[in-house]
N, C-alpha and C. Protein backbone atom coordinates (compact mmCIF):
# COMPACT_ATOMS: atom_id res chain seq x y z
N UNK A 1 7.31 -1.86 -3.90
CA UNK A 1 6.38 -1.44 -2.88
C UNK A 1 4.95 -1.70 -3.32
N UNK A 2 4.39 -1.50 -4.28
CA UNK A 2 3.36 -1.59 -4.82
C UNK A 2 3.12 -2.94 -4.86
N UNK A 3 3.78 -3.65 -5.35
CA UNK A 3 3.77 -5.01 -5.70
C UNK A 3 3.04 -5.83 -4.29
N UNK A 4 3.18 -5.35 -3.17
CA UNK A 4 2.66 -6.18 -2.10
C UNK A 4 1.39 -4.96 -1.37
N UNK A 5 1.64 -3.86 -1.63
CA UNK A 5 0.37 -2.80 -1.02
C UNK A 5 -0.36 -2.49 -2.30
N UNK A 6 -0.23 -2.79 -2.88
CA UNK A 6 -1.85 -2.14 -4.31
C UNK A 6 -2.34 -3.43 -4.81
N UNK A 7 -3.52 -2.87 -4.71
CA UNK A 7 -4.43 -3.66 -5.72
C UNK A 7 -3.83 -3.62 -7.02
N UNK A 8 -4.17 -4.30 -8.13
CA UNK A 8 -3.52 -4.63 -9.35
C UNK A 8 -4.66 -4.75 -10.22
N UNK A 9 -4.75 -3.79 -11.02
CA UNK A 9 -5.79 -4.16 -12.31
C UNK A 9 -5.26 -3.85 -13.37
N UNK A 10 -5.96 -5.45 -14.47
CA UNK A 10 -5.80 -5.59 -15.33
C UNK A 10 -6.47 -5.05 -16.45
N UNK A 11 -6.16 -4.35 -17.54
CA UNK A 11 -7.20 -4.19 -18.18
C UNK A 11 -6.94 -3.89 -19.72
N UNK A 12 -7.58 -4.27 -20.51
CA UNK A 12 -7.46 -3.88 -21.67
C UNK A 12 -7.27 -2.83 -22.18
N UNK A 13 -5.98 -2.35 -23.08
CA UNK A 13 -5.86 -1.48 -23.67
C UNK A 13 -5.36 -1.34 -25.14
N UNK A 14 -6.04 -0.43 -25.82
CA UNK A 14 -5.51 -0.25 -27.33
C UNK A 14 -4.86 0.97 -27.28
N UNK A 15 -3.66 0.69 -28.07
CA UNK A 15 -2.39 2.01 -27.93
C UNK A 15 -1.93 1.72 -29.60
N UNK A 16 -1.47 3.04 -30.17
CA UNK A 16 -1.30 3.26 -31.25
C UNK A 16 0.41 3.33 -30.52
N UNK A 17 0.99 2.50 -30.80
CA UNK A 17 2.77 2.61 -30.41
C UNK A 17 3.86 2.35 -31.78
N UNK A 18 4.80 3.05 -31.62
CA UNK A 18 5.84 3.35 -32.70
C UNK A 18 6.71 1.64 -32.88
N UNK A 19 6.04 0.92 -33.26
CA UNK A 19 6.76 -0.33 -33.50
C UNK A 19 7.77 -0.55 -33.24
N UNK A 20 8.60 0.63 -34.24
CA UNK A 20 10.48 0.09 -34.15
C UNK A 20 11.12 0.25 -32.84
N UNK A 21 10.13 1.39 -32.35
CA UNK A 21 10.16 1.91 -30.72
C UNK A 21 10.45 0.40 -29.64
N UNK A 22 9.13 0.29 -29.94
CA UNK A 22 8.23 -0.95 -29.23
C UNK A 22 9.32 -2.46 -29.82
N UNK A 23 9.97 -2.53 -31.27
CA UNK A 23 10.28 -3.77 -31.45
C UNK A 23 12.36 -4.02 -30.83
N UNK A 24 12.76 -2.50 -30.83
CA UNK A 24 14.18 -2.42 -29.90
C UNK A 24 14.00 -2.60 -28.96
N UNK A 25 12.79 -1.91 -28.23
CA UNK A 25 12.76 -1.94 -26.82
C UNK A 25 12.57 -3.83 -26.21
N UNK A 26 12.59 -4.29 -27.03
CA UNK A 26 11.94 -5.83 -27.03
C UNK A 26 12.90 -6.45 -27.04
N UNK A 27 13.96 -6.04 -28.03
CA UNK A 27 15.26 -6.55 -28.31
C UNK A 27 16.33 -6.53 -27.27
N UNK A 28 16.74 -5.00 -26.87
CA UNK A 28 17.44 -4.87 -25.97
C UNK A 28 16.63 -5.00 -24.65
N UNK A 29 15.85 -5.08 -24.10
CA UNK A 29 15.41 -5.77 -23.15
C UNK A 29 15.37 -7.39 -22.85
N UNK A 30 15.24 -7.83 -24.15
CA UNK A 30 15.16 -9.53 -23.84
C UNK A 30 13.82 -9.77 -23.63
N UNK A 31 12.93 -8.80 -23.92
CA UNK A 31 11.66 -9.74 -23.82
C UNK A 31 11.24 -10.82 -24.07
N UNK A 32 10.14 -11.15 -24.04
CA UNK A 32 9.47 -12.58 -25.20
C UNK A 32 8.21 -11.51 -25.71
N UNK A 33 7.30 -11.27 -24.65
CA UNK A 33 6.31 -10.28 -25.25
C UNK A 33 6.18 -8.87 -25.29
N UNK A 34 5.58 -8.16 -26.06
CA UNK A 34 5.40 -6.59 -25.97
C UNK A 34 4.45 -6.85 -25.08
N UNK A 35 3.68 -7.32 -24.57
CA UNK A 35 3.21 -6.62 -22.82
C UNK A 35 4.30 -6.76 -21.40
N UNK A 36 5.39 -7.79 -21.77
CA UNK A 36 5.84 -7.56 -20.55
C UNK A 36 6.96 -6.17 -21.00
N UNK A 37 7.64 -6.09 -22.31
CA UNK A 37 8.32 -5.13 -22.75
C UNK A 37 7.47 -3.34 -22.13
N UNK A 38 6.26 -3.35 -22.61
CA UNK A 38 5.62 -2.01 -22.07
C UNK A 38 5.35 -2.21 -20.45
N UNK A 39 5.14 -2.78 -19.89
CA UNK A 39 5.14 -3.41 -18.20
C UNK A 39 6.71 -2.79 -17.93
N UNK A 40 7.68 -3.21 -18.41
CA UNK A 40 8.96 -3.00 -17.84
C UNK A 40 9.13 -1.71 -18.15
N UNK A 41 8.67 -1.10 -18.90
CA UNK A 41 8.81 -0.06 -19.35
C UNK A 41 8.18 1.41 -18.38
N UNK A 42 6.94 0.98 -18.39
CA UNK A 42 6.15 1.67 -17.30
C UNK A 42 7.09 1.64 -15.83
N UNK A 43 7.18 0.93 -15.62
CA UNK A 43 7.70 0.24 -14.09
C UNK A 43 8.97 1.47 -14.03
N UNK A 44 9.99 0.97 -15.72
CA UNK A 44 11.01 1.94 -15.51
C UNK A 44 11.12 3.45 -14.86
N UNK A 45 9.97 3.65 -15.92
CA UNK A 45 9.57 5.48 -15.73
C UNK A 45 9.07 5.61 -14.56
N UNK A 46 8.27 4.95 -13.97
CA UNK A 46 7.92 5.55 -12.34
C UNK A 46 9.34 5.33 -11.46
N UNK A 47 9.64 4.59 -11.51
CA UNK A 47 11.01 4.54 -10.54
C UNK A 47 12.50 6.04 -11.00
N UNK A 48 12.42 6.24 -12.16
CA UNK A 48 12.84 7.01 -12.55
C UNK A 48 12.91 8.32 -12.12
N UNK A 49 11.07 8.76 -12.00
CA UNK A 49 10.34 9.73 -11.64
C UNK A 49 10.43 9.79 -10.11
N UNK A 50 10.52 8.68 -9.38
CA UNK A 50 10.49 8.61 -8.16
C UNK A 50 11.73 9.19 -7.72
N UNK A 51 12.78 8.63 -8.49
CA UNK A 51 14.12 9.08 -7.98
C UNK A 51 14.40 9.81 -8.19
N UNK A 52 13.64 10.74 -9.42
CA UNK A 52 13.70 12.49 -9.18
C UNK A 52 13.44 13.36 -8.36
N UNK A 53 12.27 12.66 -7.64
CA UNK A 53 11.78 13.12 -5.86
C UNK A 53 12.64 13.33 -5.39
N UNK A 54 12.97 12.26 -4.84
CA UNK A 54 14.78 11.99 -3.87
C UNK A 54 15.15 12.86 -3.89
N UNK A 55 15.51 12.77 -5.58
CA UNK A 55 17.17 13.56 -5.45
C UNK A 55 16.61 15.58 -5.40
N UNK A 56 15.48 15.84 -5.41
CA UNK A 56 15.33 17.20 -5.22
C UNK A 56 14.81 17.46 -3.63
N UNK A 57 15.37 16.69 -2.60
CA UNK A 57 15.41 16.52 -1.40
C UNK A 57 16.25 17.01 -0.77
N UNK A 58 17.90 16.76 -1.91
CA UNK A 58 18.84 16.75 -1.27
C UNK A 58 18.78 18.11 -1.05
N UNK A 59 19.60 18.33 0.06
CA UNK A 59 19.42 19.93 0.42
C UNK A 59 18.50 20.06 1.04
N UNK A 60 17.78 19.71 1.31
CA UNK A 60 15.86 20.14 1.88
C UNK A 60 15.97 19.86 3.09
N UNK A 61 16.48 18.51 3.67
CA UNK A 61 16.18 17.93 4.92
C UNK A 61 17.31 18.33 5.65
N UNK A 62 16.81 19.13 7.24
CA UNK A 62 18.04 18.93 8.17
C UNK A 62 18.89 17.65 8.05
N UNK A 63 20.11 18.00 8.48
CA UNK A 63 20.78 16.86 8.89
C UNK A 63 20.66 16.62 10.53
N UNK A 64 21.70 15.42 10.74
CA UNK A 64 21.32 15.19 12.26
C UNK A 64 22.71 15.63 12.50
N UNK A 65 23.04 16.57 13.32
CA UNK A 65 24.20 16.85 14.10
C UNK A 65 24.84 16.13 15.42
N UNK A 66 23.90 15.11 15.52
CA UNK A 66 24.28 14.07 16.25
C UNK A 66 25.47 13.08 16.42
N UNK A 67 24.93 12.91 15.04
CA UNK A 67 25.18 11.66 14.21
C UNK A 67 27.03 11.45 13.93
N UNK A 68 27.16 10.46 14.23
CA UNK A 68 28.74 10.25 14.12
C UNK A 68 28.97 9.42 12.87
N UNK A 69 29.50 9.64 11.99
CA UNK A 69 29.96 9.21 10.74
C UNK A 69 30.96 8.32 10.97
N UNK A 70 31.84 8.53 11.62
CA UNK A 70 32.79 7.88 11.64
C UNK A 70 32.38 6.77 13.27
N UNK A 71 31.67 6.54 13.33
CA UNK A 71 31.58 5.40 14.56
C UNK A 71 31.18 4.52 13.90
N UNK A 72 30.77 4.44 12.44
CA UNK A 72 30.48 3.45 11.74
C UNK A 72 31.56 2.51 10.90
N UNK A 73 32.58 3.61 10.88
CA UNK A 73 33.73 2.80 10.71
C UNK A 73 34.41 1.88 11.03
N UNK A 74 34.86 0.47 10.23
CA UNK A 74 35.46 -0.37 11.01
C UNK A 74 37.47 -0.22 11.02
């Protein structure tokens, strides 16, 4: 979503990061670089976080009593 509605800035940053952290996460990811490794990384945790939203939804929202479940069936 972001990817086509936000602006995107780039910017320099210095981070004191746990190497062996930073050099698995590289590994089992398949990176090539530690910026796209921390990029994927970031990306992970918001989607993560997002889908913690969601899921503390469930329960929250009426349902539709309308709605036929089974007319969708083939």
């Amino acid at each position: 979503m972001c990817e086509s509605m936000c602006i995107k800035v780039i910017m320099a940053t210095n981070l004191a990061l746990d190497n062996s952290l930073l050099t698995l996460a590289l590994q089992v990811g398949g990176f090539k670089t530690k910026k796209d490794t921390v990029n994927a990384a970031l990306k992970e945790f918001i989607e993560r976080h997002k889908q913690l939203e969601v899921i503390e939804l469930f329960g929250e929202l009426p349902c539709d009593t309308d709605y036929d479940y089974k007319k969708g069936r083939k």
